[in-house]
Every structure is written in C-alpha cells, then in structure tokens.
PDB file of N, CA and C in Angstrom:
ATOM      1  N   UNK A   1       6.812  28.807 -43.840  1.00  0.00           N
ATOM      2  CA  UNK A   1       6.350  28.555 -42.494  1.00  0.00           C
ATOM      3  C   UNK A   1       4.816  28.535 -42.491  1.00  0.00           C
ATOM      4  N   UNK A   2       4.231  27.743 -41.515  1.00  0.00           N
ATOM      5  CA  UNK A   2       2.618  27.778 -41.108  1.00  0.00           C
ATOM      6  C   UNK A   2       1.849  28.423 -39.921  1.00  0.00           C
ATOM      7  N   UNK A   3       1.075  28.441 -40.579  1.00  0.00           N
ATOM      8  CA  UNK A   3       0.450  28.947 -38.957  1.00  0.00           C
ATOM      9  C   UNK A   3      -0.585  28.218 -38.636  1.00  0.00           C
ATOM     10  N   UNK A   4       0.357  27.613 -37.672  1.00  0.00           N
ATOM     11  CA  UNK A   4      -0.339  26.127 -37.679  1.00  0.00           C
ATOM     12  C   UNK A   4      -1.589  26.356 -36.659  1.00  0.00           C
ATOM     13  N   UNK A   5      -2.246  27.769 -35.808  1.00  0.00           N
ATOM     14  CA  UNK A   5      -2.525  27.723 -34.429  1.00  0.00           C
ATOM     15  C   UNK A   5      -4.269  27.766 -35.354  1.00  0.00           C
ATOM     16  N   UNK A   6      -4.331  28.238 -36.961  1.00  0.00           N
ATOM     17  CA  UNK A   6      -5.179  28.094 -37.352  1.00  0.00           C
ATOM     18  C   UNK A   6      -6.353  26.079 -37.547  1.00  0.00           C
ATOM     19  N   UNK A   7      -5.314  25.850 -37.660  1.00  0.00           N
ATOM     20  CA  UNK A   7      -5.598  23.870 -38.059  1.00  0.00           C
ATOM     21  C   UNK A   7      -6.127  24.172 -36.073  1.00  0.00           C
ATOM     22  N   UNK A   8      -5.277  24.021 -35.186  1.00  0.00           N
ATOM     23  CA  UNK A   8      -5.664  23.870 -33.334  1.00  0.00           C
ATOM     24  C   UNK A   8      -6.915  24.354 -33.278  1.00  0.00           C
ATOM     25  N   UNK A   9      -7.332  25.373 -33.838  1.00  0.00           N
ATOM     26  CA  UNK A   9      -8.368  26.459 -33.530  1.00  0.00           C
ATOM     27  C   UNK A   9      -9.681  25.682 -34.032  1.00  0.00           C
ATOM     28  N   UNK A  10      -9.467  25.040 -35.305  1.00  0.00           N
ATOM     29  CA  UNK A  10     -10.812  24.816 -36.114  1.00  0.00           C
ATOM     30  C   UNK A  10     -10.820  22.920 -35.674  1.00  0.00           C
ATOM     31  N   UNK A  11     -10.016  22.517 -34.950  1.00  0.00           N
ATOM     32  CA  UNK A  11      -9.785  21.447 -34.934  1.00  0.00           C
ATOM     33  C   UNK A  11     -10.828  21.519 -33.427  1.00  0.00           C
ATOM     34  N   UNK A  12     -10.229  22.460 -32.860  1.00  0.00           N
ATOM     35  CA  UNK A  12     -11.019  22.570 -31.328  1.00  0.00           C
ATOM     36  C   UNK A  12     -12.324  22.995 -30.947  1.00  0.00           C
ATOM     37  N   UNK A  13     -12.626  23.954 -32.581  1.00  0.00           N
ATOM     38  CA  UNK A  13     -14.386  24.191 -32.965  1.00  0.00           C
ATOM     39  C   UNK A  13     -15.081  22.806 -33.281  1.00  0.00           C
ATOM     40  N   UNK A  14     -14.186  21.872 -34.071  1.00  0.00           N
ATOM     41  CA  UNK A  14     -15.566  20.568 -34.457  1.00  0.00           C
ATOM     42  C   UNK A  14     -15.352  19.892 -33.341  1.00  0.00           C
ATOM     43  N   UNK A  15     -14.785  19.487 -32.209  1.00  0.00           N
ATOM     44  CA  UNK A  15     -14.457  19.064 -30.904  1.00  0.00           C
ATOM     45  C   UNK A  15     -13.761  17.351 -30.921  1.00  0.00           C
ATOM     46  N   UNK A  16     -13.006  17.333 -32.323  1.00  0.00           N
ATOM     47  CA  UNK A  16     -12.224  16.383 -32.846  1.00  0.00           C
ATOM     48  C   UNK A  16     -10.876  16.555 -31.827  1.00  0.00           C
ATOM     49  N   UNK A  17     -10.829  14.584 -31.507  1.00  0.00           N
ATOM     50  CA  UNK A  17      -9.615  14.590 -30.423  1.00  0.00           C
ATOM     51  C   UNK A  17      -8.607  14.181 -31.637  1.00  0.00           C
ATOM     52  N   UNK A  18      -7.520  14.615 -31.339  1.00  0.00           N
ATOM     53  CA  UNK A  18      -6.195  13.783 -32.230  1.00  0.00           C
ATOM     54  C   UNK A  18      -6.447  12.236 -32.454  1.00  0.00           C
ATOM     55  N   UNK A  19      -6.446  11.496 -31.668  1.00  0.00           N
ATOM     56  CA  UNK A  19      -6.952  10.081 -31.958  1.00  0.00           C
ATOM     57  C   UNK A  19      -7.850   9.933 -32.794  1.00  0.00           C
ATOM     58  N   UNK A  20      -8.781  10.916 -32.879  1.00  0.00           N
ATOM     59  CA  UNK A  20     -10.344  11.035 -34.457  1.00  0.00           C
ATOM     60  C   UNK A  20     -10.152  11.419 -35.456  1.00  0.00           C
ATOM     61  N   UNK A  21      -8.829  11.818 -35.409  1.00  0.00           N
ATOM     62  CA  UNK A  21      -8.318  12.515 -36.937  1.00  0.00           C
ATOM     63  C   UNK A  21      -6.772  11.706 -37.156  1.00  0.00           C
ATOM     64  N   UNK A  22      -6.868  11.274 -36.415  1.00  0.00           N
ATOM     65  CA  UNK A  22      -5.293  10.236 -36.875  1.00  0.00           C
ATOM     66  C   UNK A  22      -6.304   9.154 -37.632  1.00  0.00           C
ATOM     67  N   UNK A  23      -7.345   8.393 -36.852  1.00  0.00           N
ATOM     68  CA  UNK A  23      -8.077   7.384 -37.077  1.00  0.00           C
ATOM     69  C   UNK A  23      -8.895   7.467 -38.196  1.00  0.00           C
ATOM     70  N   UNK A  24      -9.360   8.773 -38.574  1.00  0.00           N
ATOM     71  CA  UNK A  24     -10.019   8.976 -39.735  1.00  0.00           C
ATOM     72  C   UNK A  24      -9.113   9.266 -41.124  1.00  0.00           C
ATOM     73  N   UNK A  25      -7.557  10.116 -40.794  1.00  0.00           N
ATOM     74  CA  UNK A  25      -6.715   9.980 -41.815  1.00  0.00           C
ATOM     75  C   UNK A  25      -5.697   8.833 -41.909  1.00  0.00           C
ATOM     76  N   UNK A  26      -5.618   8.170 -41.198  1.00  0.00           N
ATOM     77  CA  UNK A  26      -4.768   7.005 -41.610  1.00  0.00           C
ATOM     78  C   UNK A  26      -3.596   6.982 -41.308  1.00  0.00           C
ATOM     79  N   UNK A  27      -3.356   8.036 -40.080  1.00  0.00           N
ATOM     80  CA  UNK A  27      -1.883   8.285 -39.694  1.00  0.00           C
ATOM     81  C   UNK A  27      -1.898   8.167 -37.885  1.00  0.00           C
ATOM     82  N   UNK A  28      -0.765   8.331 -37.419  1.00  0.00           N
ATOM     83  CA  UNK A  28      -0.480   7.991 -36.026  1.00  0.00           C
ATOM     84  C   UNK A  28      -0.730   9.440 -35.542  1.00  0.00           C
ATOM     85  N   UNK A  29      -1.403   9.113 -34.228  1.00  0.00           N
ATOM     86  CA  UNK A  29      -2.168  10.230 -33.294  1.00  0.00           C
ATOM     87  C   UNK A  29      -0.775  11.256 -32.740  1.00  0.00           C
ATOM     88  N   UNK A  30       0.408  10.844 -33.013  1.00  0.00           N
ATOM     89  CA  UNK A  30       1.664  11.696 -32.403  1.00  0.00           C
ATOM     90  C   UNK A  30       1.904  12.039 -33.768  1.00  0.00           C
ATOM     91  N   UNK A  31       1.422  12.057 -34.923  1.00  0.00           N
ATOM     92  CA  UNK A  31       2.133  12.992 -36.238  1.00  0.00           C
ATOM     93  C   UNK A  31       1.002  14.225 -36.147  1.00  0.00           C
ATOM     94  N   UNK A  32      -0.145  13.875 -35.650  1.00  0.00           N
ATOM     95  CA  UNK A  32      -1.219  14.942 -35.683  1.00  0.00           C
ATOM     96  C   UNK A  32      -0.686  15.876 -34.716  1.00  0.00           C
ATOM     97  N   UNK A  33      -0.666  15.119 -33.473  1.00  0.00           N
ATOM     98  CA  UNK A  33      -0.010  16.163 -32.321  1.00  0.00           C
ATOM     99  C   UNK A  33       0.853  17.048 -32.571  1.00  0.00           C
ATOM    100  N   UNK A  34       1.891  16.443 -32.814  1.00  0.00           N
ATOM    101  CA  UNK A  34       3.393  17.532 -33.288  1.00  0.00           C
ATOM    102  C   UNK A  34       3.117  17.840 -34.169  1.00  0.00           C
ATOM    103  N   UNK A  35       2.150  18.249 -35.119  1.00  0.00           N
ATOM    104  CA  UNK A  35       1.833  18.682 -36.221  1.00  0.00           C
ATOM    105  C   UNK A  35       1.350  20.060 -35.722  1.00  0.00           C
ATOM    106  N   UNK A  36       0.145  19.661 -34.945  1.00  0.00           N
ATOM    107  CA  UNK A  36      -0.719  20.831 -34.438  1.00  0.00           C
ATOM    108  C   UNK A  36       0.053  21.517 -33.563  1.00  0.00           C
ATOM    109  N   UNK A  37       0.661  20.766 -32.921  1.00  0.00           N
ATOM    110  CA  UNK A  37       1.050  22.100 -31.644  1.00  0.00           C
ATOM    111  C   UNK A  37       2.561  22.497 -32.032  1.00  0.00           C
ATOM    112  N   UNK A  38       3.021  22.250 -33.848  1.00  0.00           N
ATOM    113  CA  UNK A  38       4.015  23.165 -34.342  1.00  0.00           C
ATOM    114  C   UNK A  38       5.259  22.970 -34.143  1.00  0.00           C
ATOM    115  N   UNK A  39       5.110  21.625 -33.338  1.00  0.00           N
ATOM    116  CA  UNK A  39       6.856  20.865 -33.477  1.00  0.00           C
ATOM    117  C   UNK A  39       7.162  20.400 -34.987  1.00  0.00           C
ATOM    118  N   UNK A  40       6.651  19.711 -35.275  1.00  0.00           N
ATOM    119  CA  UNK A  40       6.901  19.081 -36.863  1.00  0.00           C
ATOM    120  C   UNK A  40       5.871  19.862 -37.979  1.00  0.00           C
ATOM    121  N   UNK A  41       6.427  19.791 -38.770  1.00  0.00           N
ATOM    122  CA  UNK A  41       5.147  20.941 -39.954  1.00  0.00           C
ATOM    123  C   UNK A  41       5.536  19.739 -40.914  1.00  0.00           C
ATOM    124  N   UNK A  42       5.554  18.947 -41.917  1.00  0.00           N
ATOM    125  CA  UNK A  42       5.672  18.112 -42.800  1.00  0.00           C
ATOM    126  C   UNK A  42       4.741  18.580 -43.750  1.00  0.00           C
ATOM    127  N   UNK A  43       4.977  19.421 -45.320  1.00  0.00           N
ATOM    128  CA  UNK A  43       4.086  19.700 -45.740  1.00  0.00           C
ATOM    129  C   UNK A  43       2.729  19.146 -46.209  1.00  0.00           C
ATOM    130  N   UNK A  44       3.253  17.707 -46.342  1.00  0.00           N
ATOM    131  CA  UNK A  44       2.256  17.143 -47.086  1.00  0.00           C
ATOM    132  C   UNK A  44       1.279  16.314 -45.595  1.00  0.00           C
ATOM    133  N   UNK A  45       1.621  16.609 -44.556  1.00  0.00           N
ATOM    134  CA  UNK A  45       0.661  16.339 -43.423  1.00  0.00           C
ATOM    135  C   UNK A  45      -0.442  17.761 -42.870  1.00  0.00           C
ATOM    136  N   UNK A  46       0.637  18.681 -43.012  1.00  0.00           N
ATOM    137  CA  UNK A  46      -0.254  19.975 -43.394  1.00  0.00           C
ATOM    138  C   UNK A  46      -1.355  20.109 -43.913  1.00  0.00           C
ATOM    139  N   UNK A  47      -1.067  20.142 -45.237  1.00  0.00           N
ATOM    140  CA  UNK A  47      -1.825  19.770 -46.454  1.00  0.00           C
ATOM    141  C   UNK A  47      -3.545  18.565 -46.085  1.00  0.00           C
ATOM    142  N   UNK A  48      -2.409  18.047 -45.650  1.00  0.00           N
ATOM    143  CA  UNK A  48      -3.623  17.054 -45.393  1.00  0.00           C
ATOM    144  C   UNK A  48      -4.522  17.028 -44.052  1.00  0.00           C
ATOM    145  N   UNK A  49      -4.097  17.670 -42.763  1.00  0.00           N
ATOM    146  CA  UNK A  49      -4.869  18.488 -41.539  1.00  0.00           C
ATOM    147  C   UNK A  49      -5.648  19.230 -42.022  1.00  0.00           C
ATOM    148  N   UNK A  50      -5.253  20.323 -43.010  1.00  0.00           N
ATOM    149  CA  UNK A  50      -6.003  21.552 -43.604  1.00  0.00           C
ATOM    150  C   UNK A  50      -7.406  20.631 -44.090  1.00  0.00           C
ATOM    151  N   UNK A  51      -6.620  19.906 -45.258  1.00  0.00           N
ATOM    152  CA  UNK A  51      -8.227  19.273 -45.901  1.00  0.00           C
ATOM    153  C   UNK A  51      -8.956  18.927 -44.659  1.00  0.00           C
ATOM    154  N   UNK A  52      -8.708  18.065 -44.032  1.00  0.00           N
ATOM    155  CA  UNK A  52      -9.653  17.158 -43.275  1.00  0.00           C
ATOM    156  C   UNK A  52     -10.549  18.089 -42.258  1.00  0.00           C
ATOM    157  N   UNK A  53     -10.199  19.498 -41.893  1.00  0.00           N
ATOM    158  CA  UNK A  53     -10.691  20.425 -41.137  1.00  0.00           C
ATOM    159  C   UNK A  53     -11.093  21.640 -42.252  1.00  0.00           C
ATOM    160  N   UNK A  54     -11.038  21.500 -43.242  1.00  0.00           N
ATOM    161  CA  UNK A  54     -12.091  22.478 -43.930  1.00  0.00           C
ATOM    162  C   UNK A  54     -11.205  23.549 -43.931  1.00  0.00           C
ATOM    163  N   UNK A  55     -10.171  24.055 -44.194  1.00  0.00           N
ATOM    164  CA  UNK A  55      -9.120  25.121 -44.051  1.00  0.00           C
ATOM    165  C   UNK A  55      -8.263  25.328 -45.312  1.00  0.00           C
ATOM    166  N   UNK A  56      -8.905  26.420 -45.742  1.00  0.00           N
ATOM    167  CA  UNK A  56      -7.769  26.982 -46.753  1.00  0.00           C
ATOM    168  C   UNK A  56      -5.977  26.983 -46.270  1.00  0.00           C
ATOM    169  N   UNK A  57      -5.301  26.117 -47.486  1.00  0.00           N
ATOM    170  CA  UNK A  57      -4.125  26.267 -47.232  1.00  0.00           C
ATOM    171  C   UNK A  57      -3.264  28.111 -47.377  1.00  0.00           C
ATOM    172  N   UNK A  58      -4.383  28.871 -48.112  1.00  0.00           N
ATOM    173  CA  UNK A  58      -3.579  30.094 -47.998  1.00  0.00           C
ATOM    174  C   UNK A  58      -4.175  30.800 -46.366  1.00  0.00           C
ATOM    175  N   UNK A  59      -4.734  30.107 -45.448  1.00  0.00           N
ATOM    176  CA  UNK A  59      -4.817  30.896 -44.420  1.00  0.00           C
ATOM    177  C   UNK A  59      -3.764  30.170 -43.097  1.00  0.00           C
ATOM    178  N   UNK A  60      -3.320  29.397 -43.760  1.00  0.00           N
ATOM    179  CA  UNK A  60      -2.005  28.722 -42.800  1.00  0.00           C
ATOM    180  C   UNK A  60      -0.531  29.038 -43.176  1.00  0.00           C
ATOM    181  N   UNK A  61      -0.472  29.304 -44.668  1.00  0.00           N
ATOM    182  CA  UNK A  61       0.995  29.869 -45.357  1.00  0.00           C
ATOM    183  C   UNK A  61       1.459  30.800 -44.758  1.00  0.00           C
ATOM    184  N   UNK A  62       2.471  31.366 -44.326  1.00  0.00           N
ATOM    185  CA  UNK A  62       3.078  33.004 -43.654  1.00  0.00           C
ATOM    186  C   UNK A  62       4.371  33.054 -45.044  1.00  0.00           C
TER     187      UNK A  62
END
C-alpha cells in the first residue's frame, strides 16, 4: 500500500495542477487524479508521480 497523501502534499507545495503533470509526464490528467487522491495506485504510475515531484519512494511505501 501507499501513502499516497505524501505525492498531494508536495504536489500542492510546487503549486502543479494535474493537467501540468499529466502534460509534462505524458499521461491523462484523470490517471494523475485517481492516482493522487488514492482511488487507483498503479505501481508503476506511482513510481513515476514520486519521480516527477522529487519524493522518495520509501516515504510513500506502508
């Protein structure tokens, strides 16, 4: 499981909208959403939120 409220938190410090990080990773602005707000966890979208926001994956692992 993740804790995903860490990715929301640091996502909401650089003041990046979902549309700026779908658009900058190459994916649709509703995989970011349900990503972040912990409907869908897909690891390897995880993985890849974490990078793009500067976030250790061991501070999202539970």
């Amino acid at each position: 499981m993740y804790n995903i409220e860490v990715l929301e938190k640091k996502r909401l410090e650089k003041g990046l909208s979902y549309t700026e990080i779908a658009d900058r990773l190459g994916i649709h602005k509703v995989t970011v959403s349900r990503t972040l707000k912990g409907i869908t966890m897909k690891p390897r979208t995880v993985k890849l939120l974490a990078d793009h926001l500067g976030v250790e994956m061991n501070r999202i692992v539970q």
